[in-house]
N, C-alpha and C. Protein backbone atom coordinates (compact mmCIF):
# COMPACT_ATOMS: atom_id res chain seq x y z
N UNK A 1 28.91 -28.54 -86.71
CA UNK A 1 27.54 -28.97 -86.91
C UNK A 1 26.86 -29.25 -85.58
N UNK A 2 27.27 -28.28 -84.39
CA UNK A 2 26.25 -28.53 -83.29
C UNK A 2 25.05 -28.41 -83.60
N UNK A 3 24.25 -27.82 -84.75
CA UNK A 3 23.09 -27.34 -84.52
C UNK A 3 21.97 -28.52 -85.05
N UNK A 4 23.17 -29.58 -85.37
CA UNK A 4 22.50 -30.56 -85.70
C UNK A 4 21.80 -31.87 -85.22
N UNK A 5 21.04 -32.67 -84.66
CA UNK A 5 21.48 -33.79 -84.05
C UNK A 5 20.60 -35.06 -85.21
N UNK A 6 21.05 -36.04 -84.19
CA UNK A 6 20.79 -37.19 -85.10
C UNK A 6 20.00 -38.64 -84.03
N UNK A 7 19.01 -38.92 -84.54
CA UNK A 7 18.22 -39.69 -83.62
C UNK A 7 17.36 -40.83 -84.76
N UNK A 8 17.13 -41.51 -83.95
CA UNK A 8 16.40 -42.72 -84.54
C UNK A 8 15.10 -42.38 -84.71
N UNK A 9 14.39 -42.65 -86.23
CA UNK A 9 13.42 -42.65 -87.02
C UNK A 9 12.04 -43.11 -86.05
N UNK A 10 11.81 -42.05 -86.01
CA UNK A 10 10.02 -42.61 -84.78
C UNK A 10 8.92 -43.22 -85.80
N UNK A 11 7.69 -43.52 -85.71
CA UNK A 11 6.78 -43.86 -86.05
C UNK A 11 6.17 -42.39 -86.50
N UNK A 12 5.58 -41.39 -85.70
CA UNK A 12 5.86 -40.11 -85.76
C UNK A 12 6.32 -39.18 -86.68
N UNK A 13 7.37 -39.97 -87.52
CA UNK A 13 7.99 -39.20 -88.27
C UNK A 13 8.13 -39.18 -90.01
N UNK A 14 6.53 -39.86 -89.61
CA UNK A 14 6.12 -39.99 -91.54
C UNK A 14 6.76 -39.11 -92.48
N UNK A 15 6.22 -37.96 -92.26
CA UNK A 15 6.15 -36.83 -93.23
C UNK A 15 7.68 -36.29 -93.31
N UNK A 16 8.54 -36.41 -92.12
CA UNK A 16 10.04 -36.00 -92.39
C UNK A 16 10.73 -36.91 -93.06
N UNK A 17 10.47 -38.38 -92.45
CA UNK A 17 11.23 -39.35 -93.96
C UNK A 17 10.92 -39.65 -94.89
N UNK A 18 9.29 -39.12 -95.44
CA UNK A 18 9.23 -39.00 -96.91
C UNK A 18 9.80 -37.89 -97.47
N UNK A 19 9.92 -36.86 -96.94
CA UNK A 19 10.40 -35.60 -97.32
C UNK A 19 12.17 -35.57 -97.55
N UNK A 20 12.80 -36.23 -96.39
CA UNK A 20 14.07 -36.67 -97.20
C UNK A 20 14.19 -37.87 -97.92
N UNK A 21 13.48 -38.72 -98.26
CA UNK A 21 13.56 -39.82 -98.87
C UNK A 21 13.45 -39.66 -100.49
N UNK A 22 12.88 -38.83 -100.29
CA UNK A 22 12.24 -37.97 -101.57
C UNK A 22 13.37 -36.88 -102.16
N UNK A 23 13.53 -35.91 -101.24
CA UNK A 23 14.73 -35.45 -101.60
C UNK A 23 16.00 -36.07 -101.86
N UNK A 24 16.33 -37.14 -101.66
CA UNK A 24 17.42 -38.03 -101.86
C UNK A 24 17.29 -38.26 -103.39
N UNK A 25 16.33 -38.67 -103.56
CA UNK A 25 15.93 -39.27 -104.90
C UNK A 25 15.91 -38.13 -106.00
N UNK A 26 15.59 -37.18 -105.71
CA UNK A 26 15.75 -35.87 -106.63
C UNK A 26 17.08 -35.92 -106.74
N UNK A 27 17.74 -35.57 -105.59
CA UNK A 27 18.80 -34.46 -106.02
C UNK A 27 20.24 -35.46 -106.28
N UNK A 28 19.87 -37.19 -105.50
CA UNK A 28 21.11 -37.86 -106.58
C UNK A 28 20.76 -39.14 -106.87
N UNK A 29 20.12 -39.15 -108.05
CA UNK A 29 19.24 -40.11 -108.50
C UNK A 29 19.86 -41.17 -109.06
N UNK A 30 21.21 -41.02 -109.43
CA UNK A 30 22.52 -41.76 -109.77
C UNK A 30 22.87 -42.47 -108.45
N UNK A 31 22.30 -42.31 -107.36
CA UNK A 31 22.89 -42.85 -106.31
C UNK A 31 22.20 -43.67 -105.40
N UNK A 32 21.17 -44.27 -106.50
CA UNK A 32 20.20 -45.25 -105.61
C UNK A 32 19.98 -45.78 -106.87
N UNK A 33 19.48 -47.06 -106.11
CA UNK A 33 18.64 -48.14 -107.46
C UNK A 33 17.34 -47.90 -107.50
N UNK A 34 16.90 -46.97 -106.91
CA UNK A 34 15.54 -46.85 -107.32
C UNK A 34 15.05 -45.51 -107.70
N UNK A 35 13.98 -45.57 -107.78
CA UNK A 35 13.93 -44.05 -108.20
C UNK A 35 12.96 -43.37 -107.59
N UNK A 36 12.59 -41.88 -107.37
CA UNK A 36 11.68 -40.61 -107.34
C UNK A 36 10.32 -41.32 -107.47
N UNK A 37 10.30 -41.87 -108.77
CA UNK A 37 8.91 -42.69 -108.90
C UNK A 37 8.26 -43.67 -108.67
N UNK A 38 9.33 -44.40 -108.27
CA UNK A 38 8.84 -45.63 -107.44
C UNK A 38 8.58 -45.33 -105.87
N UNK A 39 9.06 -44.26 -105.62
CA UNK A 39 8.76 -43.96 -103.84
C UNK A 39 8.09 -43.08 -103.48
N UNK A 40 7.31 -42.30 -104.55
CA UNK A 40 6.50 -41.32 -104.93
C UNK A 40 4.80 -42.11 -104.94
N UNK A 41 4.73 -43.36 -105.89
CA UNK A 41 3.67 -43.71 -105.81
C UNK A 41 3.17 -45.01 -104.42
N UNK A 42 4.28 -45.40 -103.83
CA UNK A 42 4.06 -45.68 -102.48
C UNK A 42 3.02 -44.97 -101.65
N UNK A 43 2.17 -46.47 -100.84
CA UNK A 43 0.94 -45.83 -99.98
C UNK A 43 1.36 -45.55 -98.60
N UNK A 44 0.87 -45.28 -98.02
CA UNK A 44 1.30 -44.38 -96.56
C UNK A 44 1.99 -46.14 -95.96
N UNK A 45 0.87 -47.02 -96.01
CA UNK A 45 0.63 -48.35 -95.36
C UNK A 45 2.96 -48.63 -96.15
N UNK A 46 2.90 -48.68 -97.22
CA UNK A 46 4.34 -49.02 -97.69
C UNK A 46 5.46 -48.31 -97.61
N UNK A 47 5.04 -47.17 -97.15
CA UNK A 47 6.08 -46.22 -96.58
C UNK A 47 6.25 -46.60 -95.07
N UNK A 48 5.04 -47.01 -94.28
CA UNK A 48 5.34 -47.31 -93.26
C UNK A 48 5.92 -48.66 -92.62
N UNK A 49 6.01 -49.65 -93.84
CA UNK A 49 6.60 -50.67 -93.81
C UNK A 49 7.99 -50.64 -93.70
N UNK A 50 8.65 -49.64 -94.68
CA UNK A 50 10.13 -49.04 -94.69
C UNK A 50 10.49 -48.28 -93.83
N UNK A 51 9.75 -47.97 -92.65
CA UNK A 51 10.41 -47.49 -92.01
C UNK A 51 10.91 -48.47 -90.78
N UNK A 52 10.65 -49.76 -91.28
CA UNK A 52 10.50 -50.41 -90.12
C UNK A 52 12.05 -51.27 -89.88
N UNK A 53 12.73 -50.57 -90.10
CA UNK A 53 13.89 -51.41 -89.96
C UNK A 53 14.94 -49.95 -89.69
N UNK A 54 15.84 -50.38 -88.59
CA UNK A 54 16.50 -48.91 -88.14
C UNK A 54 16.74 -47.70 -88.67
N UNK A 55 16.62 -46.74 -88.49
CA UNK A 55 16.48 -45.51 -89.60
C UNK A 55 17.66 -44.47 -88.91
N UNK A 56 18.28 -43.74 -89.18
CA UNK A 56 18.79 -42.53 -88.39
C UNK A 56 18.60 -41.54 -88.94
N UNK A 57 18.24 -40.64 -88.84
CA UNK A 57 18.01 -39.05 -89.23
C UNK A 57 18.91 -37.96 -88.96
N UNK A 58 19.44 -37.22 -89.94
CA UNK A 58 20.10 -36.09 -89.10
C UNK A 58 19.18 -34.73 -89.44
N UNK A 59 18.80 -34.28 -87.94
CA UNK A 59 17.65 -32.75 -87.97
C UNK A 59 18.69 -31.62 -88.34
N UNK A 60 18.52 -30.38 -88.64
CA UNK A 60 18.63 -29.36 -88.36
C UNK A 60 17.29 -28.54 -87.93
N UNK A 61 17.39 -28.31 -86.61
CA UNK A 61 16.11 -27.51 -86.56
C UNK A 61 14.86 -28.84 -86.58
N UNK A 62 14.23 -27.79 -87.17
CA UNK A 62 12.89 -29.08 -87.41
C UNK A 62 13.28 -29.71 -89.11
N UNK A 63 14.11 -29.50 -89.70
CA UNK A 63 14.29 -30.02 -91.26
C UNK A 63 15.59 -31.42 -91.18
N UNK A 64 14.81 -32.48 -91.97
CA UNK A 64 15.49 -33.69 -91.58
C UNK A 64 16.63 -33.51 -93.25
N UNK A 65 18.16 -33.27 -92.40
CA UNK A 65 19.03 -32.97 -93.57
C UNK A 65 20.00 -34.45 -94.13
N UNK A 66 19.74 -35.42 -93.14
CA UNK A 66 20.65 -36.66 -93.86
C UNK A 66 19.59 -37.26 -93.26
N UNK A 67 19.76 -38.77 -93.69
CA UNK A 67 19.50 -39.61 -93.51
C UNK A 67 20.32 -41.21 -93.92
N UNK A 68 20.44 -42.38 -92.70
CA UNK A 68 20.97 -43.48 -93.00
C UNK A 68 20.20 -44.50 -92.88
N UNK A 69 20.47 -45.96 -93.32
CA UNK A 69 19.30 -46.77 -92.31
C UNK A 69 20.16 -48.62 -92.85
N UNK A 70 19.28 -49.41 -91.93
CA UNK A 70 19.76 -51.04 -92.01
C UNK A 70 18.74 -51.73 -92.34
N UNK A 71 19.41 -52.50 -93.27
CA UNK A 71 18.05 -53.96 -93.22
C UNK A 71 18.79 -54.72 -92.70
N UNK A 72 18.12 -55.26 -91.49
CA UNK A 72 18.46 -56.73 -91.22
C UNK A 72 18.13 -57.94 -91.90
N UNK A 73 19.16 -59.01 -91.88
CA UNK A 73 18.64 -60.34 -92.74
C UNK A 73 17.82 -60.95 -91.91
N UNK A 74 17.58 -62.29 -92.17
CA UNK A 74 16.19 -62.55 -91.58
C UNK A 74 16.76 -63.69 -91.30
N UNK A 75 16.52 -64.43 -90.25
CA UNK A 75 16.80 -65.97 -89.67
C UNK A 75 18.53 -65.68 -89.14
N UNK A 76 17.69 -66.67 -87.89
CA UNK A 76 18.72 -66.92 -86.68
C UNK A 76 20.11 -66.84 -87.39
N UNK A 77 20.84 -67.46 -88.50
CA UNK A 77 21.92 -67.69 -89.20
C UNK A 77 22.22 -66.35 -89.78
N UNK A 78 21.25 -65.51 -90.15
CA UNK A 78 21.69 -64.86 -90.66
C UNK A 78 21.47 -63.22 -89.84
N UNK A 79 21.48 -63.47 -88.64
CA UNK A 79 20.75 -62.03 -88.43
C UNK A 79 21.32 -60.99 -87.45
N UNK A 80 23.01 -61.83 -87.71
CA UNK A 80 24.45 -60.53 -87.20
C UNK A 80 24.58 -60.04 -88.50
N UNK A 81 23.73 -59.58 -89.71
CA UNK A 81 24.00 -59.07 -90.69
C UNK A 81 22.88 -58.13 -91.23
N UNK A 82 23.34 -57.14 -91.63
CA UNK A 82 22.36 -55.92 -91.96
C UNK A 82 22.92 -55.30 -93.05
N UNK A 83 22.29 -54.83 -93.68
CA UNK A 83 22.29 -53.71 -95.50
C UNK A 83 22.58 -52.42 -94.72
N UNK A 84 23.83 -51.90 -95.20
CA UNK A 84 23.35 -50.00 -94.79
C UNK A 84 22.34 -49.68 -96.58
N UNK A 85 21.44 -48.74 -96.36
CA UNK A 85 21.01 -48.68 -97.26
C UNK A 85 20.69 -46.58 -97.00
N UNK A 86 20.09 -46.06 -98.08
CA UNK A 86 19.27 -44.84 -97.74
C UNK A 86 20.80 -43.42 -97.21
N UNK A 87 21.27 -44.20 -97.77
CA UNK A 87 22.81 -42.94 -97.62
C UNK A 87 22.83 -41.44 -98.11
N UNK A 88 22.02 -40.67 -97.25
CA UNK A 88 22.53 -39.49 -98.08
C UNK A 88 22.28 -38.33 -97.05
N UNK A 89 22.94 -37.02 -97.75
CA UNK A 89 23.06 -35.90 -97.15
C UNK A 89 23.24 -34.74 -97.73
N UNK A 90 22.32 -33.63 -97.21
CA UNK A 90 22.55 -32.52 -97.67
C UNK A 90 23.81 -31.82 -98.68
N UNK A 91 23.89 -31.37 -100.08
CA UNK A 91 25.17 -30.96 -100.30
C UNK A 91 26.18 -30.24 -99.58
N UNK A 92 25.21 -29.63 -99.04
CA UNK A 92 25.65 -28.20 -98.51
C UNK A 92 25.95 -28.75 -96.93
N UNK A 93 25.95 -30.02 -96.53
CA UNK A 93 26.43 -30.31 -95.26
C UNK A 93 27.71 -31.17 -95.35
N UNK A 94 28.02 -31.41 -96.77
CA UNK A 94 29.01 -32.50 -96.85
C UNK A 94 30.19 -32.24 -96.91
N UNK A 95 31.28 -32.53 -95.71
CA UNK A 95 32.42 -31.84 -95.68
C UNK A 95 32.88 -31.64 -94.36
N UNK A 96 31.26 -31.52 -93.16
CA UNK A 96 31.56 -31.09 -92.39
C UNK A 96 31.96 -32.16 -91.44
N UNK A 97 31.83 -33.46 -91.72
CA UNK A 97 31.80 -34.58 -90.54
C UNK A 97 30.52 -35.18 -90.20
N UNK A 98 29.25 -34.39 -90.67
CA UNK A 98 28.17 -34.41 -90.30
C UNK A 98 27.99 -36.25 -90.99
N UNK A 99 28.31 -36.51 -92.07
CA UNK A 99 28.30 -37.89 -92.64
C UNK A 99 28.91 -38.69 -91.62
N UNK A 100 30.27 -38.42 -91.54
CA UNK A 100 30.88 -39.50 -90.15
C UNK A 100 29.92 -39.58 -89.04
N UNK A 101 29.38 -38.40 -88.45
CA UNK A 101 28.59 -39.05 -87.11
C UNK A 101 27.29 -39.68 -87.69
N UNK A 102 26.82 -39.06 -88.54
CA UNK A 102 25.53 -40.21 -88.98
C UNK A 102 25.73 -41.53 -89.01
N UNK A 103 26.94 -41.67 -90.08
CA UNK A 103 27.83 -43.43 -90.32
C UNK A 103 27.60 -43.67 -88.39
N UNK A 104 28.09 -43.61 -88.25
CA UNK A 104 28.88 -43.89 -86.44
C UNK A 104 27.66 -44.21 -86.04
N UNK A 105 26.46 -43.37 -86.08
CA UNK A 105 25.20 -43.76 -84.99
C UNK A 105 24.76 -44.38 -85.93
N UNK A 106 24.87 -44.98 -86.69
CA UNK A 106 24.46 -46.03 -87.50
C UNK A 106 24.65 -47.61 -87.29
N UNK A 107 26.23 -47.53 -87.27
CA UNK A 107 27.63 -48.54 -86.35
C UNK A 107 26.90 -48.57 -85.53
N UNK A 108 27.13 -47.67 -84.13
CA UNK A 108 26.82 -48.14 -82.78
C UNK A 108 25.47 -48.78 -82.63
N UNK A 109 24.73 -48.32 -83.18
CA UNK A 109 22.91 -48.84 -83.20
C UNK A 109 23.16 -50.07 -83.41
N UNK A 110 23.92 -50.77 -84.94
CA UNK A 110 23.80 -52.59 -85.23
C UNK A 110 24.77 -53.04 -84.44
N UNK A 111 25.36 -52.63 -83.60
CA UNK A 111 26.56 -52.96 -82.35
C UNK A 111 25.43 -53.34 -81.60
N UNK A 112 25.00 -51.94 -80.35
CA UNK A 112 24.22 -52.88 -79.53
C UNK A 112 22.82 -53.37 -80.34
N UNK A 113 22.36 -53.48 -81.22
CA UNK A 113 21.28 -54.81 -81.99
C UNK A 113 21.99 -56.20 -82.21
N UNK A 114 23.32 -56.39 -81.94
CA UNK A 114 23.74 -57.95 -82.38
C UNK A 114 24.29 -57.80 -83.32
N UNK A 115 23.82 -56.37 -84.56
CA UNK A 115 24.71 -56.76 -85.91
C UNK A 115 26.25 -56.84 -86.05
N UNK A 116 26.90 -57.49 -86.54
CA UNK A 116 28.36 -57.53 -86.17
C UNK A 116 28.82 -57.49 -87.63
N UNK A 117 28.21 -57.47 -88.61
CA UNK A 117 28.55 -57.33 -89.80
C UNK A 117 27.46 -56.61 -90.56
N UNK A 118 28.12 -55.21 -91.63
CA UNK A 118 27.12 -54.34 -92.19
C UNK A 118 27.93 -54.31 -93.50
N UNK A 119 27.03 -54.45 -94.50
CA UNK A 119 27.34 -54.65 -96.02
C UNK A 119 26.80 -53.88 -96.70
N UNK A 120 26.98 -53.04 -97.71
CA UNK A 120 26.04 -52.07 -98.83
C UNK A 120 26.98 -52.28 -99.94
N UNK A 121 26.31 -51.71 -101.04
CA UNK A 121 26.47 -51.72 -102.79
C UNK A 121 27.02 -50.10 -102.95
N UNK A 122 27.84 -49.98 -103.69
CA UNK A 122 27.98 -48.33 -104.25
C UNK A 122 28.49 -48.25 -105.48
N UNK A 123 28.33 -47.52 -106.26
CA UNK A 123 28.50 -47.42 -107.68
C UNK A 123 29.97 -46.85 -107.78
N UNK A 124 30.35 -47.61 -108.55
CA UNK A 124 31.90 -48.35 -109.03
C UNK A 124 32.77 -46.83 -109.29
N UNK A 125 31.46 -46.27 -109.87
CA UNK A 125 32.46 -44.88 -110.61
C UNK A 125 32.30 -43.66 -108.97
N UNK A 126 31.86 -44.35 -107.76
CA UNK A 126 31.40 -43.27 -106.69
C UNK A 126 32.95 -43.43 -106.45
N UNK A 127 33.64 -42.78 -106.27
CA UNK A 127 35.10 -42.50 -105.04
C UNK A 127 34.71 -42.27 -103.69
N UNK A 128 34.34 -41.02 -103.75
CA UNK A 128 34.60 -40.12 -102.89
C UNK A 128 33.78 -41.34 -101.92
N UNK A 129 32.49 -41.97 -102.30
CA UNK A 129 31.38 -42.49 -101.23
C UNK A 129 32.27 -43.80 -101.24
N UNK A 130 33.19 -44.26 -101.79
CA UNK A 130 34.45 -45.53 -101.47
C UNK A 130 35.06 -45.28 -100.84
N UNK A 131 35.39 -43.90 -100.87
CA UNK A 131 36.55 -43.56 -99.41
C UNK A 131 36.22 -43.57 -98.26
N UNK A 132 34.81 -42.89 -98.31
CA UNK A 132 34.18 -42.32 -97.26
C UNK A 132 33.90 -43.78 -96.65
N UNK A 133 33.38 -44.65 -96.89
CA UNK A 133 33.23 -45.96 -96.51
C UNK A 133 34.49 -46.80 -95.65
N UNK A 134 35.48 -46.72 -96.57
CA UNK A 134 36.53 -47.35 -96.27
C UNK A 134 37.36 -46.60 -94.95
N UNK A 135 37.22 -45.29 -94.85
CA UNK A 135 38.17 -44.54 -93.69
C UNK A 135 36.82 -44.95 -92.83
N UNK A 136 35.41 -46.11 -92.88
CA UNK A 136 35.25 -45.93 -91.50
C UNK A 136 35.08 -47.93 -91.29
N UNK A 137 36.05 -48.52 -91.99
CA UNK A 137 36.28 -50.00 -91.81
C UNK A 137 35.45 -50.67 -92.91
N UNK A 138 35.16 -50.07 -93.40
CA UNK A 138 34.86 -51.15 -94.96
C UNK A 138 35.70 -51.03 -95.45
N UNK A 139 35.49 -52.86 -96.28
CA UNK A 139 36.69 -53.20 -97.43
C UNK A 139 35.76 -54.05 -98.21
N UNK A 140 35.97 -53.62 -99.78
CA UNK A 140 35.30 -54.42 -100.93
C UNK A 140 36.10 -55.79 -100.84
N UNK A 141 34.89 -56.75 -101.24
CA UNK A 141 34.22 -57.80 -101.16
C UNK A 141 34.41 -58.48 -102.95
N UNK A 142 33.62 -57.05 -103.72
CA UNK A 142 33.31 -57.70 -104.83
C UNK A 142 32.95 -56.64 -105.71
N UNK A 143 32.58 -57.17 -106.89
CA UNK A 143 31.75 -56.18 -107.75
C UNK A 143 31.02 -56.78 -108.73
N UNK A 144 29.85 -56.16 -108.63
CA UNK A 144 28.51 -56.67 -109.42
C UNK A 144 28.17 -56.01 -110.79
N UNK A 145 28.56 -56.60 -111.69
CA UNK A 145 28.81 -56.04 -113.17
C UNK A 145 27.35 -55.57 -113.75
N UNK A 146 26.95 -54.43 -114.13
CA UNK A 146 25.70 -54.30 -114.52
C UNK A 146 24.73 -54.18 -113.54
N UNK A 147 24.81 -53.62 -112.46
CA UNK A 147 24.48 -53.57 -111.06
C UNK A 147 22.62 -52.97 -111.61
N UNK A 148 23.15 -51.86 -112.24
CA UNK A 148 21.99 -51.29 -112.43
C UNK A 148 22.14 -50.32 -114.06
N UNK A 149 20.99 -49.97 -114.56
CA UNK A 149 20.89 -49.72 -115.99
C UNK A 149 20.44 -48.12 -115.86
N UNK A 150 20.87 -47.29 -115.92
CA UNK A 150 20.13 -46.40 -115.34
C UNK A 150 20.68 -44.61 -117.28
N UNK A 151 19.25 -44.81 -117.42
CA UNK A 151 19.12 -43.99 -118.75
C UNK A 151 20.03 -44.91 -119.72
N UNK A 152 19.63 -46.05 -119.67
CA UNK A 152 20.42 -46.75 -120.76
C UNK A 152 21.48 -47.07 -120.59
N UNK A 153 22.52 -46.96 -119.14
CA UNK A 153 23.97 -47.08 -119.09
C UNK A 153 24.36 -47.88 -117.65
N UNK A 154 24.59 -49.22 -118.41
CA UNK A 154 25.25 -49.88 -117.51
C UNK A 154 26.02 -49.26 -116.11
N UNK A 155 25.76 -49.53 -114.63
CA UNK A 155 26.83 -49.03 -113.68
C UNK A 155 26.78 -50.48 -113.02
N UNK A 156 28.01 -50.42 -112.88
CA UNK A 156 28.43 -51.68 -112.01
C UNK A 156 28.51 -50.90 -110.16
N UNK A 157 28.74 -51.65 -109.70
CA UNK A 157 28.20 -51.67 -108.18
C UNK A 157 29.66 -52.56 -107.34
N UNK A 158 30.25 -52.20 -106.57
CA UNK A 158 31.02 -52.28 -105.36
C UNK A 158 30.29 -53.30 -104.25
N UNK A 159 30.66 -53.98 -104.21
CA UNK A 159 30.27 -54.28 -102.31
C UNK A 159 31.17 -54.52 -101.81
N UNK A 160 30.82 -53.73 -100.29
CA UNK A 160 31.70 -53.77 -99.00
C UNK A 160 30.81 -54.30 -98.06
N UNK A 161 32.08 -54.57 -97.03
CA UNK A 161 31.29 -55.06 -95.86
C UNK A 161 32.20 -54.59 -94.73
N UNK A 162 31.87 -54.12 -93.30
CA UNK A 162 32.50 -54.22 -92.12
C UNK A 162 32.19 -55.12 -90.98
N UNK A 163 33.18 -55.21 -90.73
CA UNK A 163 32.54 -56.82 -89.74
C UNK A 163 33.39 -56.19 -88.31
């Protein structure tokens, strides 16, 4: 995947992280708590609010094919701690490692920001995105029963954390 690289989310870069943000939401809609339509009727002004907390992108070319990102918590006590949130990637790139270096410039970014601990949610029945987590220092925490309701069907939810 040389042809790829991966850089932090500019101001600049409206129209490429709605465009994968969007595509995320299409193509694994099982894999977020929110949905297509809730990020669809978002105003430019609330899209640009979300971008405001670290973003990473992975390009091919000029086409933005993954994307990762952090929320930081808020107050002095709490603010060696950040959400990975916005996890996803091309099908057709998954396999290649291209996920590990995204994860990684993800890591290193809340490294030098102070974060020393990064926590996210994943759906109970995901493996493959449990493994993938865990071969890079996450370990579940917990699990949140009824996490989310999605077409009528209960999914419970995982949390990990790496510290």
């Amino acid at each position: 995947m040389d042809d790829v690289t991966i850089r932090l989310l500019q101001p600049q870069d409206l129209p490429l992280y709605q465009a994968i943000r969007l595509e995320s939401l299409i193509e694994e809609p099982q894999a977020f708590a929110n949905t297509h339509a809730d990020w669809a009727a978002l105003s430019e002004a609330e899209w640009r609010q979300r971008m405001s907390g670290p973003i990473m992108l992975a390009m091919q070319g000029n086409s933005p094919v993954g994307i990762m990102g952090l929320i930081r918590q808020n107050g002095e006590r709490r603010a060696h701690r950040a959400s990975l949130i916005m996890v996803y990637l091309r099908a057709d790139l998954r396999g290649t490692g291209l996920a590990d270096r995204l994860l990684r410039a993800v890591i290193d970014h809340a490294a030098r920001s102070g974060i020393t601990q990064i926590e996210l949610t994943v759906s109970a029945g995901n493996s493959q995105a449990t493994a993938f987590y865990r071969r890079h220092g996450f370990r579940q925490t917990g699990l949140i029963p009824n996490a989310l309701i999605i077409d009528g069907i209960s999914v419970d939810e995982i949390t990990m954390i790496r510290t």
